[in-house]
C-alpha atoms as a PDB file:
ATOM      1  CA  UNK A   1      -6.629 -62.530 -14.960  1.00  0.00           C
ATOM      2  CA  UNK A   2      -7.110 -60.591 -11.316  1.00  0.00           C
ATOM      3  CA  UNK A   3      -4.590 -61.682  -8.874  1.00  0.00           C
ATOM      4  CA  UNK A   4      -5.054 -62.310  -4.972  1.00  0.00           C
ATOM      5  CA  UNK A   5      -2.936 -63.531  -1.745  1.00  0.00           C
ATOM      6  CA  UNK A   6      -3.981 -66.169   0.332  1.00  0.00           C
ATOM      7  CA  UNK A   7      -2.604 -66.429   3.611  1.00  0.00           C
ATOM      8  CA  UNK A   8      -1.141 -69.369   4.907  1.00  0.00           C
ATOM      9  CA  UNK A   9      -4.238 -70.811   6.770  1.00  0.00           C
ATOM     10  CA  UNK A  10      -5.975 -71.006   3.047  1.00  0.00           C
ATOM     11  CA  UNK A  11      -3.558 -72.624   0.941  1.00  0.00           C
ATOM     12  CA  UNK A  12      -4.382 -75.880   0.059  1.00  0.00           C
ATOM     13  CA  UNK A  13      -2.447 -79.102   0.297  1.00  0.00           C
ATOM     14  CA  UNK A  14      -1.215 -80.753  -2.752  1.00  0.00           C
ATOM     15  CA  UNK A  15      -4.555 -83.265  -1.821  1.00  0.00           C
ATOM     16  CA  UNK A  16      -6.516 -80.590  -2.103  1.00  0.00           C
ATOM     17  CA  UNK A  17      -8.368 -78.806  -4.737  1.00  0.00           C
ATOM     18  CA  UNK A  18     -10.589 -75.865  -3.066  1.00  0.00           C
ATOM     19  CA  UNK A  19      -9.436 -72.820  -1.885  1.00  0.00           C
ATOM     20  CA  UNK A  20     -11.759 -70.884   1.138  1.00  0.00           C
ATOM     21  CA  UNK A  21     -11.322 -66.899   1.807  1.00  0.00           C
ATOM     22  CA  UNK A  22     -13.253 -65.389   4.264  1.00  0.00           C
ATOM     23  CA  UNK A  23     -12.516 -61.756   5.631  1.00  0.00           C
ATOM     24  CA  UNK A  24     -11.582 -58.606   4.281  1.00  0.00           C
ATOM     25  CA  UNK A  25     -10.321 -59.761   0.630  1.00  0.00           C
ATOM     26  CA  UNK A  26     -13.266 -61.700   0.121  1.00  0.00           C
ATOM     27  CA  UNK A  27     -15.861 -58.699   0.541  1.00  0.00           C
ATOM     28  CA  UNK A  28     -13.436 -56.849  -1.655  1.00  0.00           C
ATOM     29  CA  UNK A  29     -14.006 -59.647  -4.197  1.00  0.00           C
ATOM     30  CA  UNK A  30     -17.544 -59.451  -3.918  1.00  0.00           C
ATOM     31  CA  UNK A  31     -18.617 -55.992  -3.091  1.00  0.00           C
ATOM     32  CA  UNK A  32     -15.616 -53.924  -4.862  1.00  0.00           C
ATOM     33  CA  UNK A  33     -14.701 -55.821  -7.807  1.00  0.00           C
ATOM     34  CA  UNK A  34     -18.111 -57.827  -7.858  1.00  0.00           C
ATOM     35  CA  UNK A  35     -16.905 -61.211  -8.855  1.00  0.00           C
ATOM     36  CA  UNK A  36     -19.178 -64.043  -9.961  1.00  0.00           C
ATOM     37  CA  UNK A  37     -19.057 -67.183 -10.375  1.00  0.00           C
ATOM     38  CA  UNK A  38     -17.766 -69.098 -12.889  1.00  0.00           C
ATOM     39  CA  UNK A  39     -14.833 -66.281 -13.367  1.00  0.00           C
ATOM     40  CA  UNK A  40     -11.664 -67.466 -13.465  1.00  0.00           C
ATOM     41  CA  UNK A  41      -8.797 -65.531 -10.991  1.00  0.00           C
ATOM     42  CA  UNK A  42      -5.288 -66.463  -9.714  1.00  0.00           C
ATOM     43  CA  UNK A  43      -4.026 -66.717  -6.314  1.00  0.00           C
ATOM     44  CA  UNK A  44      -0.382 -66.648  -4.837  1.00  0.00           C
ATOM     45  CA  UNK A  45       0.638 -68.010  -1.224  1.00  0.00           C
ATOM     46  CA  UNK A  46       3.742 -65.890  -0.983  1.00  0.00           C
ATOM     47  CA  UNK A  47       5.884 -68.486  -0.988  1.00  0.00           C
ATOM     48  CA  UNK A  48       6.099 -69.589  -4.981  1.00  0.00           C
ATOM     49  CA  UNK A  49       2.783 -71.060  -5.535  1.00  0.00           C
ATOM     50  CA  UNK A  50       0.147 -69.539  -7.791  1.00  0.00           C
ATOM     51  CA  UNK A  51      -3.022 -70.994  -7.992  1.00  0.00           C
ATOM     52  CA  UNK A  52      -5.203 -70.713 -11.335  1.00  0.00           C
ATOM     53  CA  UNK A  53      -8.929 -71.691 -10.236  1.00  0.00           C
ATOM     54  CA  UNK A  54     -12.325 -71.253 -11.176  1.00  0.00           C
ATOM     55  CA  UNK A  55     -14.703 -69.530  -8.772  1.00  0.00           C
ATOM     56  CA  UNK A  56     -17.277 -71.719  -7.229  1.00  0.00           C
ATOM     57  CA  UNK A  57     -19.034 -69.035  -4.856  1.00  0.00           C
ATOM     58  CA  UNK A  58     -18.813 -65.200  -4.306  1.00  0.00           C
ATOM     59  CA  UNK A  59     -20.474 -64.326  -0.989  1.00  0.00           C
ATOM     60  CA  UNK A  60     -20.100 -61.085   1.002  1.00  0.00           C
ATOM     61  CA  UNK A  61     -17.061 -62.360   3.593  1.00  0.00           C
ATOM     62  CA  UNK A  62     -16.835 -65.773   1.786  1.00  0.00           C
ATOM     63  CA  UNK A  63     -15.372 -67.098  -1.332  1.00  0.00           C
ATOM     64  CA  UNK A  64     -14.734 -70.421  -2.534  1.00  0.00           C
ATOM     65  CA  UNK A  65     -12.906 -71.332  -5.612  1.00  0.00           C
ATOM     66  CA  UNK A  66     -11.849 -74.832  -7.401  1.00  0.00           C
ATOM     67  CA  UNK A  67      -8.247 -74.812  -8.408  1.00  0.00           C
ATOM     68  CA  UNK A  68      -7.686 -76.138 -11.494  1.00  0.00           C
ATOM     69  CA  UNK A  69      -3.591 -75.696 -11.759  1.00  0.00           C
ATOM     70  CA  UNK A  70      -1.056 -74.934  -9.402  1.00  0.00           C
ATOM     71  CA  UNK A  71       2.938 -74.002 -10.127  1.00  0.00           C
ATOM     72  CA  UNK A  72       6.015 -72.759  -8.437  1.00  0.00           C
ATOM     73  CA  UNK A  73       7.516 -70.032  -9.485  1.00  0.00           C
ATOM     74  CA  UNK A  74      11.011 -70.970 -10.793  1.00  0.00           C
ATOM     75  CA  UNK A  75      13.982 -69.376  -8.499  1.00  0.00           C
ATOM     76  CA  UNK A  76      15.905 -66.692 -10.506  1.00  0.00           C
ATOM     77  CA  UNK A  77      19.134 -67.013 -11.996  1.00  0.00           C
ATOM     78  CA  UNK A  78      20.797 -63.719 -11.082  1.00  0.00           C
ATOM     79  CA  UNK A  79      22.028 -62.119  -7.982  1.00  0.00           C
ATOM     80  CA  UNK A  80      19.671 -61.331  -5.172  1.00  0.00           C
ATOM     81  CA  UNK A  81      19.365 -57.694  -4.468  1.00  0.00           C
ATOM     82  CA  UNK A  82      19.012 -56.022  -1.229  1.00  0.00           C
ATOM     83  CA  UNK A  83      18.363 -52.474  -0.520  1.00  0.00           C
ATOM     84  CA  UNK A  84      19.597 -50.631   2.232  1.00  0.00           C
ATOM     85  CA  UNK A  85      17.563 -47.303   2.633  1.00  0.00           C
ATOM     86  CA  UNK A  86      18.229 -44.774   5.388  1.00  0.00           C
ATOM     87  CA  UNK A  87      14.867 -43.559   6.364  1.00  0.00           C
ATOM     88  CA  UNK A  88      12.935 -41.021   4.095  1.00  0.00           C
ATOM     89  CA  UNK A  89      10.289 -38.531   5.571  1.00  0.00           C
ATOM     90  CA  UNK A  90       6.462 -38.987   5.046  1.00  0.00           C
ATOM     91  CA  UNK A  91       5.567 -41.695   2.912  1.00  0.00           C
ATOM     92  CA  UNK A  92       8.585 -41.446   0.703  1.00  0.00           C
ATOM     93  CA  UNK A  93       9.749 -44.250   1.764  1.00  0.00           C
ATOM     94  CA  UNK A  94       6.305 -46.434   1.039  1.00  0.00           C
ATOM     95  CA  UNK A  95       6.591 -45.035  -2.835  1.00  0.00           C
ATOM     96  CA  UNK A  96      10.668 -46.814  -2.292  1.00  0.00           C
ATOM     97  CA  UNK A  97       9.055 -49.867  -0.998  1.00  0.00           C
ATOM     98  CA  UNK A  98       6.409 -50.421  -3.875  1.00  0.00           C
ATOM     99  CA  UNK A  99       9.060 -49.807  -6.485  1.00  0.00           C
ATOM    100  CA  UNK A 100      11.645 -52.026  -4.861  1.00  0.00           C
ATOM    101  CA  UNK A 101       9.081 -54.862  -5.125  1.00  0.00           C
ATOM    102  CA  UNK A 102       8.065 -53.835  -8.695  1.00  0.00           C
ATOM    103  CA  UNK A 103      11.755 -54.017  -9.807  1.00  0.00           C
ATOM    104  CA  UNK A 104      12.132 -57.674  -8.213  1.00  0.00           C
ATOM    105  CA  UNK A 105      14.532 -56.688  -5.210  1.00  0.00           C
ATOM    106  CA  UNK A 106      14.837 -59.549  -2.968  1.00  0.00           C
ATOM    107  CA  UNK A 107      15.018 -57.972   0.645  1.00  0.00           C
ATOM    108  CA  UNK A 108      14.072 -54.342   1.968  1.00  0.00           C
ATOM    109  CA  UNK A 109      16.282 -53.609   5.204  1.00  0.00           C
ATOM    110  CA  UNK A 110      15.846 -50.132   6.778  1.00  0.00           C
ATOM    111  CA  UNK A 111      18.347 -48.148   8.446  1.00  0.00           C
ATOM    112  CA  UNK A 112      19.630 -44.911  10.582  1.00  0.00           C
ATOM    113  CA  UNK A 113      21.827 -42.252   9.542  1.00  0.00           C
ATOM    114  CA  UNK A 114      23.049 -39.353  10.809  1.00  0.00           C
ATOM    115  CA  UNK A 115      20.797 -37.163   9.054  1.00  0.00           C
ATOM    116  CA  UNK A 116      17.809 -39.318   7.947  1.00  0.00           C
ATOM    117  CA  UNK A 117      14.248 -39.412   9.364  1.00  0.00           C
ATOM    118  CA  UNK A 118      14.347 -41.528  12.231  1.00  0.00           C
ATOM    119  CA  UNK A 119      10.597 -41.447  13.369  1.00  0.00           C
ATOM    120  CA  UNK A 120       9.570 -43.283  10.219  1.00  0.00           C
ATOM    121  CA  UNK A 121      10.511 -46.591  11.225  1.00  0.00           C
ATOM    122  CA  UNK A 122       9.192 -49.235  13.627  1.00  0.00           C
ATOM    123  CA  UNK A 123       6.598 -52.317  14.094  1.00  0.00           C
ATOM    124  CA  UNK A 124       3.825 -50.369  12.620  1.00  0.00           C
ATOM    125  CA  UNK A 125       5.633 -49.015   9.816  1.00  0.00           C
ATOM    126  CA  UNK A 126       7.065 -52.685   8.619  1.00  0.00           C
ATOM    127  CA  UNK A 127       3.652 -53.816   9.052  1.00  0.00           C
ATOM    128  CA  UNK A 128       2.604 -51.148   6.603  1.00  0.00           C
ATOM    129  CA  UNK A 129       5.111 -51.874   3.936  1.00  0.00           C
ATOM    130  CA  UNK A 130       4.320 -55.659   4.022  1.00  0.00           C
ATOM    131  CA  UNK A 131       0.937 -54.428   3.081  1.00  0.00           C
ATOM    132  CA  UNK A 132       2.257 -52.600   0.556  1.00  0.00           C
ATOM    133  CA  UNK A 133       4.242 -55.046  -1.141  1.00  0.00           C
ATOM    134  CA  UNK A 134       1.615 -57.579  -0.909  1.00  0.00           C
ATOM    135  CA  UNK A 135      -0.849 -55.193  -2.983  1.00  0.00           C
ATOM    136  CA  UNK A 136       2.529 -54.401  -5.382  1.00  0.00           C
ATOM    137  CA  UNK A 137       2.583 -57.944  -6.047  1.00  0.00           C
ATOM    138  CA  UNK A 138      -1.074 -58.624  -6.996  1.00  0.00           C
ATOM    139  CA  UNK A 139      -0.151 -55.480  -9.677  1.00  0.00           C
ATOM    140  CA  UNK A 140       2.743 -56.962 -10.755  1.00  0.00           C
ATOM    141  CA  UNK A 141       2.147 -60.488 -10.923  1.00  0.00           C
ATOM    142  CA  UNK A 142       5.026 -61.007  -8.712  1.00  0.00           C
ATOM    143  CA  UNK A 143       4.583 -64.932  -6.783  1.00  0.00           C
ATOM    144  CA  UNK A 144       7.419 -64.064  -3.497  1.00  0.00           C
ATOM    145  CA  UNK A 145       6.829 -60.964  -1.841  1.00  0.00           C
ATOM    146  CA  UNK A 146      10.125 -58.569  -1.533  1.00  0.00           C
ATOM    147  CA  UNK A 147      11.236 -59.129   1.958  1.00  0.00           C
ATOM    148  CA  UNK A 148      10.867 -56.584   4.668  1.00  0.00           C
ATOM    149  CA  UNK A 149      12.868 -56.402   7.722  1.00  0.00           C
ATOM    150  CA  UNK A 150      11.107 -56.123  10.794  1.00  0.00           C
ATOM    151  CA  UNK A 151      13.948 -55.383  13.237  1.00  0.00           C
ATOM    152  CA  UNK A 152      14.061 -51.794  14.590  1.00  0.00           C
ATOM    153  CA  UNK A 153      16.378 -49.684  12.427  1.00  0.00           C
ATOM    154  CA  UNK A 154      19.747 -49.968  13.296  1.00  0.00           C
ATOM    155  CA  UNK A 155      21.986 -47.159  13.193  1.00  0.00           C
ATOM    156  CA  UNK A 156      24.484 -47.569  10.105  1.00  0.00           C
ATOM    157  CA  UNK A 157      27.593 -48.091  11.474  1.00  0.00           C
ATOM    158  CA  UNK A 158      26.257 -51.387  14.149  1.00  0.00           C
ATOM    159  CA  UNK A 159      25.359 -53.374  10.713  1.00  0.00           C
ATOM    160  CA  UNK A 160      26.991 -55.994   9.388  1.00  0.00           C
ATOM    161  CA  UNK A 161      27.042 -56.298   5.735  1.00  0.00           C
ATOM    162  CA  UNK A 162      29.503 -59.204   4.995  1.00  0.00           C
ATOM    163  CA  UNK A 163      26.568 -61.305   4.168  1.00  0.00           C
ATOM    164  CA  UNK A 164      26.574 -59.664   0.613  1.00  0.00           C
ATOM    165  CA  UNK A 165      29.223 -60.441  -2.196  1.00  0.00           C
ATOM    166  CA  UNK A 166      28.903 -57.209  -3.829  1.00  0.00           C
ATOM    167  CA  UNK A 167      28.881 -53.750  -1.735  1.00  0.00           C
ATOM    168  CA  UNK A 168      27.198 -50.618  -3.363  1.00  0.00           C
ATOM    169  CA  UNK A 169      26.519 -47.039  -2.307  1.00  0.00           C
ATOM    170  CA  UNK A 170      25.063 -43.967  -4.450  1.00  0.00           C
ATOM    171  CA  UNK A 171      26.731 -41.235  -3.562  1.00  0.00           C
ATOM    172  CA  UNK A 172      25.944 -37.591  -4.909  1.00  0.00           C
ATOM    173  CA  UNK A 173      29.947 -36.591  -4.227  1.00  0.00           C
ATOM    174  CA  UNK A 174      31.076 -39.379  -6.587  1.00  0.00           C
ATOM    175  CA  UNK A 175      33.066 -37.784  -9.406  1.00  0.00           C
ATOM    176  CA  UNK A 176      34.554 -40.438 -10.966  1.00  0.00           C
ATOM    177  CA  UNK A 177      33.291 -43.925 -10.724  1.00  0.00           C
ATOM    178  CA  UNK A 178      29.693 -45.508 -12.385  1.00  0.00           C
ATOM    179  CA  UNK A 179      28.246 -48.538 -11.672  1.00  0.00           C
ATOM    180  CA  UNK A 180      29.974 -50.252 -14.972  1.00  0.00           C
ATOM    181  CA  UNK A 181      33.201 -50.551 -13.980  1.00  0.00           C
ATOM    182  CA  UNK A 182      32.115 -51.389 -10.689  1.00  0.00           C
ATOM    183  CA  UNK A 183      29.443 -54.292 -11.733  1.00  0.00           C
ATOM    184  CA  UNK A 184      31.994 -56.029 -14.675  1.00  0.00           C
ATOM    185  CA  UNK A 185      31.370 -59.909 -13.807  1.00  0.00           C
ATOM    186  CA  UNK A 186      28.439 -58.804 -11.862  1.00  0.00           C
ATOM    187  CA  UNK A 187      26.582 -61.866 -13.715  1.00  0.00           C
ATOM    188  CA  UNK A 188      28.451 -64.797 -12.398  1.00  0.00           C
ATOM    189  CA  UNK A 189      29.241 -62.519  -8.895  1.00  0.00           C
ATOM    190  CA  UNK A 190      28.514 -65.404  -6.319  1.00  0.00           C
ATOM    191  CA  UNK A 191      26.611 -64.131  -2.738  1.00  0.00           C
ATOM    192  CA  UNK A 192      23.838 -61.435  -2.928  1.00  0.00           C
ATOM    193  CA  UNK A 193      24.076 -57.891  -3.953  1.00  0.00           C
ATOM    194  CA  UNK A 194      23.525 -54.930  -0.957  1.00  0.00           C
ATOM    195  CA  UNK A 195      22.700 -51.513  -2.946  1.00  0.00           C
ATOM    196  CA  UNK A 196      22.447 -48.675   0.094  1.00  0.00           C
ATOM    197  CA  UNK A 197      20.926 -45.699  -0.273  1.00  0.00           C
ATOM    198  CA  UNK A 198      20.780 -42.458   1.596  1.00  0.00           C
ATOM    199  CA  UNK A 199      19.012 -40.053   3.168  1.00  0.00           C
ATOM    200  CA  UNK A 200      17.558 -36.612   2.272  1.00  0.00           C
ATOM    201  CA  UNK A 201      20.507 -35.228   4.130  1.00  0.00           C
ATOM    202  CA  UNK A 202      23.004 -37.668   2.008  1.00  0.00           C
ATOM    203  CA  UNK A 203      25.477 -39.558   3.570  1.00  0.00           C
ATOM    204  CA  UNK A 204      28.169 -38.048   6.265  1.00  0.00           C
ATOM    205  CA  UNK A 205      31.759 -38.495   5.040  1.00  0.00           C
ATOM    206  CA  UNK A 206      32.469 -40.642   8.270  1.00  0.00           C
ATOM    207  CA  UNK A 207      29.639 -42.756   7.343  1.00  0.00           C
ATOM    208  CA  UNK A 208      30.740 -43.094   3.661  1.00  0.00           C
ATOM    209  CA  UNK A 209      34.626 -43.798   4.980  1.00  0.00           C
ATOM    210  CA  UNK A 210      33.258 -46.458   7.474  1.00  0.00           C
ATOM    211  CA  UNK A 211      31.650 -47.687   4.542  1.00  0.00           C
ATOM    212  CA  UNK A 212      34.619 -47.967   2.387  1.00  0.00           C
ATOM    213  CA  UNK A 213      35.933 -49.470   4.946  1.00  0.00           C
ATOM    214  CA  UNK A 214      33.298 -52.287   4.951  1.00  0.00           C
ATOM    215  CA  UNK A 215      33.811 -53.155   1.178  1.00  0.00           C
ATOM    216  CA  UNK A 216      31.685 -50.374  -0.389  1.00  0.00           C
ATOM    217  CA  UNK A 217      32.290 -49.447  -3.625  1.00  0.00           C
ATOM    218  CA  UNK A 218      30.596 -45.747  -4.121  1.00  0.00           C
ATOM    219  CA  UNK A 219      29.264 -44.814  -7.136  1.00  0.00           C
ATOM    220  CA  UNK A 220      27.607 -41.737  -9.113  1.00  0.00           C
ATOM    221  CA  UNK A 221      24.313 -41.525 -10.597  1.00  0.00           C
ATOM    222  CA  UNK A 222      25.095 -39.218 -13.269  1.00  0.00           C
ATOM    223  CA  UNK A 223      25.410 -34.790 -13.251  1.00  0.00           C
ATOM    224  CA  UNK A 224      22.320 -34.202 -11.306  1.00  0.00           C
ATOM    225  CA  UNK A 225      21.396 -34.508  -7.276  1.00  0.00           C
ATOM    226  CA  UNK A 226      18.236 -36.949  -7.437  1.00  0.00           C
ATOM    227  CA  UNK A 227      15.818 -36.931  -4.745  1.00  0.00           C
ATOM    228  CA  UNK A 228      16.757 -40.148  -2.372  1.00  0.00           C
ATOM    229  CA  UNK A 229      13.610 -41.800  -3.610  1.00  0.00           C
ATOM    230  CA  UNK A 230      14.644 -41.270  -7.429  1.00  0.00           C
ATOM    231  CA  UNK A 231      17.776 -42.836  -6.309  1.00  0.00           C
ATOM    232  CA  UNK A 232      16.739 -45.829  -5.145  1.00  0.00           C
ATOM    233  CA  UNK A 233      14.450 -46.474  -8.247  1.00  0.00           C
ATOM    234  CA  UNK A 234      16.988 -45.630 -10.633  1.00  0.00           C
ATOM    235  CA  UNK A 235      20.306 -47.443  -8.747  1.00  0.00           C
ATOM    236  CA  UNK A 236      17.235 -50.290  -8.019  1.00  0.00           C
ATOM    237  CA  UNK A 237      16.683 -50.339 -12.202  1.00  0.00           C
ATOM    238  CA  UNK A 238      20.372 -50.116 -13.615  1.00  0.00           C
ATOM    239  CA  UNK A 239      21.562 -53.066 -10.940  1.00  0.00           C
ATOM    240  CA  UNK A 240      18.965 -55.427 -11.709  1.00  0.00           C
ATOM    241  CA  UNK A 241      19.493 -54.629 -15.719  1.00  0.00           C
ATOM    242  CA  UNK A 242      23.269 -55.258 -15.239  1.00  0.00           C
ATOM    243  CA  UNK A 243      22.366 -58.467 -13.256  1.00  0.00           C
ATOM    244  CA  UNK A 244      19.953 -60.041 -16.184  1.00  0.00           C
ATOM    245  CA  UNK A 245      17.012 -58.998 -13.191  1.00  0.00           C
ATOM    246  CA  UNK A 246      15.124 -57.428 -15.952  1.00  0.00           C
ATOM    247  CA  UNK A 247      15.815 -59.365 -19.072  1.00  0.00           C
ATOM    248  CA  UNK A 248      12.543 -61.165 -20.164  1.00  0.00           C
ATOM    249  CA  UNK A 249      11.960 -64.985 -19.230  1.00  0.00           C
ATOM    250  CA  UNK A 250      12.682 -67.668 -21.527  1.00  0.00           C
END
């Protein structure tokens, strides 16, 4: 069953039983995808709700749509991740943002480093990446949007992380230490879970101390230097596995 967001303005009150779209997502309804009436499509409100309805009308610029169930999207039992990313070049970091939301990461905070991309960021950027997760989630059937920081990038070192229970870096000079050893308890680990990520460039060894400093525990992700957007995914995928993120509902 096709999936689509309705903004705030549309959802309807627990009163209520019929949903209107107008604008751009309703001509893509009814030009692109040519919807009928009488199909049967899902909506989600961003917040938890999903709407299962029936479509009443399919106009160009206007839908309507009778909902015939409504739920809320339970809230998960493991951690919350965030990632940290240091700015990529060129739309690297959009691919890092889809993926993020894919794999169920909670919150999406940008940063600076010394040798990242710093003219990647900005208003128009987060605004892009919302729009980006938003389509991720009609894909992936995903009911509360990854969050995206809208704040300016801050420069590394001016953050404060002590908001998260458990501190993790990849870091391509990491000889000795995995995630395992690192993540034991990670289950019942109270407070959310920061993952950061670097740059192109990788992570200065100031930066890393000042890090360490902070509570970070640095960690390897295996023989081979991965692209920073491979490392993302793949720290993204084995932290949410080791936190239950991925295990199927029951």
């Amino acid at each position: 069953m096709r999936r689509f967001y309705l903004p705030a303005p549309c959802v309807p009150t627990n009163s209520q039983n019929l949903i209107e779209l107008e604008g751009q997502q309703a001509r893509h309804m009814a030009l692109v995808l040519r919807l009928k009436a009488g199909e049967k499509v899902e909506f989600f409100d961003g917040c938890g709700q999903v709407f299962s309805t029936r479509l009443l009308a399919v106009e160009q610029g206007r839908v309507s749509a009778l909902v015939e169930e409504r739920c809320q999207e339970t809230t998960p039992r493991h951690p919350q991740l965030v990632l940290a990313q240091a700015l990529l070049r060129g739309k690297k970091m959009d691919l890092v943002v889809q993926k993020a939301n894919e794999l169920g990461v909670h919150a999406f905070v940008p940063l600076l480093t010394r040798f990242c991309e710093n003219r990647s960021g900005g208003q128009a950027a987060a605004e892009r990446w919302q729009r980006i997760v938003i389509e991720s989630c009609k894909q992936c059937r995903r009911a509360i949007p990854m969050h995206i920081e809208h704040q300016a990038p801050q420069p590394l070192t001016s953050m404060d992380f002590s908001w998260a229970g458990l501190r993790l870096v990849a870091w391509e000079g990491e000889q000795r230490a995995g995630l395992p050893p690192a993540l034991e308890g990670l289950r019942v680990h109270s407070g959310p879970i920061c993952l950061l990520i670097g740059p192109e460039g990788g992570l200065h060894q100031d930066e890393l101390a000042w890090l360490k400093a902070q509570g970070f525990h640095s960690f390897s992700l295996g023989v081979h230097i991965l692209r920073a957007e491979t490392a993302a995914i793949a720290g993204i995928a084995i932290v949410q596995h080791l936190s239950g993120a991925l295990q199927p509902q029951m």
